[in-house]
Protein backbone atom coordinates (compact mmCIF):
# COMPACT_ATOMS: atom_id res chain seq x y z
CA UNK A 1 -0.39 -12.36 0.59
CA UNK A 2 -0.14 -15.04 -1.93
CA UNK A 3 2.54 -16.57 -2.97
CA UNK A 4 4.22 -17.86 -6.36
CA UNK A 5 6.64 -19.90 -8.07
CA UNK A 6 7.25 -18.35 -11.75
CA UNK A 7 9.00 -20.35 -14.06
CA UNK A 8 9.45 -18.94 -17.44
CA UNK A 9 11.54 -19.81 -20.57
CA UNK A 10 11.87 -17.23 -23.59
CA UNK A 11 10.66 -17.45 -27.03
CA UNK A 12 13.56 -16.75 -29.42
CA UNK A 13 12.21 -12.89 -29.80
CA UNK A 14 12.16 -12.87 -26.23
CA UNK A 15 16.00 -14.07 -26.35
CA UNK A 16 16.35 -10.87 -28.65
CA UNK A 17 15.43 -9.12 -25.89
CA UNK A 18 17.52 -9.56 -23.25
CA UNK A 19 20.31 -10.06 -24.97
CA UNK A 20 19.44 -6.50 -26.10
CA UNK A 21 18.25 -4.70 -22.66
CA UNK A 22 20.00 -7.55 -20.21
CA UNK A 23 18.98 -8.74 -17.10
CA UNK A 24 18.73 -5.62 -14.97
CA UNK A 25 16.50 -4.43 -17.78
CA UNK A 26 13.98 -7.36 -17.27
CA UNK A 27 14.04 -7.35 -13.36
CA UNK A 28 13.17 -3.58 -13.71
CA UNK A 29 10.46 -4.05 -15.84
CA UNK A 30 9.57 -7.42 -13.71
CA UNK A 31 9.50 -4.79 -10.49
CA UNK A 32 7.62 -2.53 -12.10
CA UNK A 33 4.74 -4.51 -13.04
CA UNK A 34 4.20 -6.56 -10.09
CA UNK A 35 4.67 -3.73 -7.80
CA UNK A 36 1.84 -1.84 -10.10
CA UNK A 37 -0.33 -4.53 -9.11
CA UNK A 38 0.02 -4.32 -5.05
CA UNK A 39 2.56 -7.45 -4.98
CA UNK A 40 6.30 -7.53 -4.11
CA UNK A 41 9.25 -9.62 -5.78
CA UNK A 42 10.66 -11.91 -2.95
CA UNK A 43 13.58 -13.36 -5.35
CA UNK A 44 14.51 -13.64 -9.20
CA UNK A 45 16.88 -15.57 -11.05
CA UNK A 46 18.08 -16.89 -14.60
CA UNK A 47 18.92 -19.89 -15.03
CA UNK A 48 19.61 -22.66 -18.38
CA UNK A 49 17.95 -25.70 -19.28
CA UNK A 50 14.23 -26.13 -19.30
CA UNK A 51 13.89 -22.86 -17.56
CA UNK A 52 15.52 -19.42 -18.67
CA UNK A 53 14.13 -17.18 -15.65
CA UNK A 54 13.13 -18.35 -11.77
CA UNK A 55 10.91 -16.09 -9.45
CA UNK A 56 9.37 -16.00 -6.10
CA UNK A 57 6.40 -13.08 -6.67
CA UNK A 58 3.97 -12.12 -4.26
CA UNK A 59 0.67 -10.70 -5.17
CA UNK A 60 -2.64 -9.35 -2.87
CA UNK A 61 -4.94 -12.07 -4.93
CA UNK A 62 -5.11 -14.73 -7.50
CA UNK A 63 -6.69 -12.17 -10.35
CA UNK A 64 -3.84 -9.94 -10.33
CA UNK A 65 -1.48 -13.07 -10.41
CA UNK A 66 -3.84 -14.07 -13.59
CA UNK A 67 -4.13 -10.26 -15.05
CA UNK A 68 0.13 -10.66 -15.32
CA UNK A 69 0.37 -14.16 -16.36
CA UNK A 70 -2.28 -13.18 -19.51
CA UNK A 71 -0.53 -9.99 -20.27
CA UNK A 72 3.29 -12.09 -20.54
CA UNK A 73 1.67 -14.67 -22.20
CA UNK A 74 0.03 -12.44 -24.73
CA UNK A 75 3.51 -10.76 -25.36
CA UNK A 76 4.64 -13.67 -26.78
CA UNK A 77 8.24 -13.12 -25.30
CA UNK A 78 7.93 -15.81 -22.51
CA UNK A 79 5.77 -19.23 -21.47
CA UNK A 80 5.66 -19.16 -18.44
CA UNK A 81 4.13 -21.68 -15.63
CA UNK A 82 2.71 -19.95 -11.84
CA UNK A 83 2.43 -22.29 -9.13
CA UNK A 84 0.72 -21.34 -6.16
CA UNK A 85 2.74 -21.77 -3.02
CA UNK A 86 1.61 -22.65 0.30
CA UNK A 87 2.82 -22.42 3.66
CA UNK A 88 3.54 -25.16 6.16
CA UNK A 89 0.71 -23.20 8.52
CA UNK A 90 -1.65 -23.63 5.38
CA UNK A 91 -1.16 -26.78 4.39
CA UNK A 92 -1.52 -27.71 8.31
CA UNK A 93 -5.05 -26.13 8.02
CA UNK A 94 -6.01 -28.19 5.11
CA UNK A 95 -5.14 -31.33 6.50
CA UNK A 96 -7.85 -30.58 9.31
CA UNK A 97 -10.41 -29.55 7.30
CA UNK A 98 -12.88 -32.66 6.34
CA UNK A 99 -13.59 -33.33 3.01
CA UNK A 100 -16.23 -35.97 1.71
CA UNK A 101 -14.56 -37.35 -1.08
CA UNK A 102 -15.48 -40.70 -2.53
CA UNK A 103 -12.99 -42.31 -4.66
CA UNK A 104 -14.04 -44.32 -8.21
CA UNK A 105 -15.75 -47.59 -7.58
CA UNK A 106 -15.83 -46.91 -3.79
């Protein structure tokens, strides 16, 4: 299954938010819609700095990954970033696969 990195920060209504529901209110509701979607949440955290909120998610395909990231986005609570996130085995796979790339000016 898929895997990815969510990195999120909130918006100052999102702030409102959990400071008003805390965080066991937001991994419920995190749980909820990933698991809605066929995907599990591997880990979650909060965090300060550039990033408010940390999480491992994995989901059966890229479109459901895409159908959550428009729906948070649209909120307007978080931004958030997804990185897709690979496995040694895969990344092994891709370096034996041949690719006919020609580089500028080559």
């Amino acid at each position: 299954m898929p895997k990815y990195l969510i990195q999120a920060s909130y918006t100052p209504e999102g702030t409102k938010g959990l400071l008003a529901e805390g965080a066991g209110g937001r991994r419920a509701a995190v749980e909820q819609v990933v698991a809605g979607l066929g995907g599990t949440v591997e880990a979650l955290y909060f965090a300060f700095g550039e990033d408010d909120f940390i999480g491992i998610i994995d989901f059966p395909d890229p479109v459901s990954m895409a159908a959550v990231s428009l729906s948070v986005k649209a909120s307007g609570a978080l931004r958030t970033r997804a990185t897709p996130l690979l496995t040694v085995e895969e990344i092994d796979e891709a370096t034996r696969r041949q690719v006919g790339f020609r580089p500028p000016g080559a």
